[in-house]
Protein backbone atom coordinates (compact mmCIF):
# COMPACT_ATOMS: atom_id res chain seq x y z
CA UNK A 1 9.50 187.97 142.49
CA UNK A 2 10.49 185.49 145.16
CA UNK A 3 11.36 183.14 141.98
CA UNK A 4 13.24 185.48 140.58
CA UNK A 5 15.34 186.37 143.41
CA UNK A 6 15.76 182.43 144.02
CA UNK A 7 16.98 182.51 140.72
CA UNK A 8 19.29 184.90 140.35
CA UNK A 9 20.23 183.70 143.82
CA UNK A 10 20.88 179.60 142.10
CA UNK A 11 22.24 181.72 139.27
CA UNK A 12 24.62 183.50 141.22
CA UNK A 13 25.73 180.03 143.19
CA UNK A 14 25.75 178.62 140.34
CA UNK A 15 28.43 181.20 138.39
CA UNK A 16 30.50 181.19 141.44
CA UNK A 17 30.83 177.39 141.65
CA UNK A 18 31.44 177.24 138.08
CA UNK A 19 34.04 180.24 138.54
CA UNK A 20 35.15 178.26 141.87
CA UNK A 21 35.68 174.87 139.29
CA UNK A 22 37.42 176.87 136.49
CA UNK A 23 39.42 178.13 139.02
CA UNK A 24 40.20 175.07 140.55
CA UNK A 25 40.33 173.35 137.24
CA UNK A 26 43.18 175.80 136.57
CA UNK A 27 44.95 175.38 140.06
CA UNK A 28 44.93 171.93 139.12
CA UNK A 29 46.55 172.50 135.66
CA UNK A 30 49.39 174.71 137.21
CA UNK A 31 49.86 172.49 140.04
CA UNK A 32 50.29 169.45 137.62
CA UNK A 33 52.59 171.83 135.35
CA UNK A 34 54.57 172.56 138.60
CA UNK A 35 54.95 169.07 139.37
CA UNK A 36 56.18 168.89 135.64
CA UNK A 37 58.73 171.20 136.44
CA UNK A 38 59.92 170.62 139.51
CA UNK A 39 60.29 166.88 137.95
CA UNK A 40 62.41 168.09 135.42
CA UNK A 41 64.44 170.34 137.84
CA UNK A 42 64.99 167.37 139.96
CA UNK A 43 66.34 165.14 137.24
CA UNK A 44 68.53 167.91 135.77
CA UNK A 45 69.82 168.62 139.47
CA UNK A 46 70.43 164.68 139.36
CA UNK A 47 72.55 164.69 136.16
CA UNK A 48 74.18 167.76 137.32
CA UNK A 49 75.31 166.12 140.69
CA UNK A 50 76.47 162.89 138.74
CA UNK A 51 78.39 165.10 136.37
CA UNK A 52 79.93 166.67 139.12
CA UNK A 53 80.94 163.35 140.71
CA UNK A 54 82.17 162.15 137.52
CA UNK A 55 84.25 165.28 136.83
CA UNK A 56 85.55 164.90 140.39
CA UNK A 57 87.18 161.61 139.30
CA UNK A 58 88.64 162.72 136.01
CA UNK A 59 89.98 165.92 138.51
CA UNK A 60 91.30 162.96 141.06
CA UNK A 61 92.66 161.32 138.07
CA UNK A 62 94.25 163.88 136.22
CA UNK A 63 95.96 165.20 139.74
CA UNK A 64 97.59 161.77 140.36
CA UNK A 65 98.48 161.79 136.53
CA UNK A 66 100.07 165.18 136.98
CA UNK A 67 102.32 164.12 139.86
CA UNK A 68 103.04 160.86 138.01
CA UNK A 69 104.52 163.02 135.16
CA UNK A 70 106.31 165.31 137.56
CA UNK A 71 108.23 162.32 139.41
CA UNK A 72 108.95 161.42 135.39
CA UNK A 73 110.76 164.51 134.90
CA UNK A 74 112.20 164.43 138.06
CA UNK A 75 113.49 161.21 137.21
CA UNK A 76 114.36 162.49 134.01
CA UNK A 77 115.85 165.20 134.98
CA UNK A 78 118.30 163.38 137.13
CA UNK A 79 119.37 160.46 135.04
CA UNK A 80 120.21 163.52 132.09
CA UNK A 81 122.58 165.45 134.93
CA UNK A 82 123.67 161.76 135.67
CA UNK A 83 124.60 161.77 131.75
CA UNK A 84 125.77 165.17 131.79
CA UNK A 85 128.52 164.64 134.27
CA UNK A 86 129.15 160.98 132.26
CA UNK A 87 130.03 162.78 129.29
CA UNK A 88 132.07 165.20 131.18
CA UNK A 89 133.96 162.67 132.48
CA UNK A 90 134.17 160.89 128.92
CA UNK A 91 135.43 164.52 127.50
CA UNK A 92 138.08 164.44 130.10
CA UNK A 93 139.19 161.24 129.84
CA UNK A 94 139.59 161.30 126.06
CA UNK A 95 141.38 164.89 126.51
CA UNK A 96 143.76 163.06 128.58
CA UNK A 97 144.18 159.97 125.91
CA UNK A 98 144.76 162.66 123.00
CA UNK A 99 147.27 164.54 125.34
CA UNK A 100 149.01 161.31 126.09
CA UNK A 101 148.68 160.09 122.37
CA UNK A 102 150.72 163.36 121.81
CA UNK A 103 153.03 162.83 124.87
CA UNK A 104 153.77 159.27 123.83
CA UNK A 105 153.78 160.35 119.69
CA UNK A 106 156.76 162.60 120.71
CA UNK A 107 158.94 160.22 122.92
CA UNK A 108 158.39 157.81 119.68
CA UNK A 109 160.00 160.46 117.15
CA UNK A 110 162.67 161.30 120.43
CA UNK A 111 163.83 156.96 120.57
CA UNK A 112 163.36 156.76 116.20
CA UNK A 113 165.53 159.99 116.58
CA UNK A 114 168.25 158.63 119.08
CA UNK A 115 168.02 155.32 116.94
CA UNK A 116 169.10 156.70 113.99
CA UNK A 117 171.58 158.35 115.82
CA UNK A 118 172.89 155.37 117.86
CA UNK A 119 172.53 153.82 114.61
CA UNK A 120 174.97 156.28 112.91
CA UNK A 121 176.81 156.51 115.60
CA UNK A 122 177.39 152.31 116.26
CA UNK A 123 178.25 152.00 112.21
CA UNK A 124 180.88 155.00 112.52
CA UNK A 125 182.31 152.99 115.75
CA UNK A 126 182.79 149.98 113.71
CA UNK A 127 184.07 151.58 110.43
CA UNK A 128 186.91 152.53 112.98
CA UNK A 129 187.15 149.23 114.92
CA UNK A 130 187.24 147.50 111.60
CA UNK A 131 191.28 146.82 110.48
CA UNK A 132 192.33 148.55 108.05
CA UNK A 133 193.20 146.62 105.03
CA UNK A 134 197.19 146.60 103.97
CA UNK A 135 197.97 147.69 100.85
């Protein structure tokens, strides 16, 4: 009976250990399925931080784009007010070039006017200086 108990006793070890080494057979799996994982986290956290960083420069570069294009509408926006008063000033001045087209148009029909009438007048004055012929 002493055997027996022995045995069961060895048995019993023995199912434990080999319980103990599935055990730590599985531990061992997880852990290297962990490691697995937490590789894979770290590289993803790796891309994510380079993505970041690389999104940080397109942000950098599309703010000092942005205020590029605003000084180009500034710049814009002041050289089309510079042409705005330019063509104001061109509407004015050719306003006052039709007005004195029309001023000087009407002193030309006023001296045709008091040519034809000097003219009348000057051929009347020597019809009657002219002597008369004897008949």
């Amino acid at each position: 009976m002493l055997g027996i108990k022995v045995n069961k006793n060895v048995l019993l070890i023995t199912a434990l250990l080999l319980a103990a080494l599935f055990l730590n057979l599985k531990l061992i799996s997880s852990l290297g399925s962990l490691r697995s994982d937490l590789k894979r986290e770290r590289q993803a956290r790796l891309n994510i931080e380079g993505n970041l960083k690389v999104m940080e420069a397109q942000r950098s570069s599309l703010a000092k784009e942005k205020k590029d294009l605003q000084e180009s509408v500034k710049s814009l926006e002041a050289d089309l007010e510079q042409e705005r008063f330019s063509l104001k000033s061109t509407q004015e001045s050719l306003q006052n070039s039709e007005n004195a087209n029309k001023y000087l148009s009407a002193r030309l029909e006023q001296a045709k006017s008091l040519a034809d009438y000097l003219e009348k007048d000057l051929k009347a004055a020597l019809l009657r200086c002219r002597p008369k012929a004897k008949k």
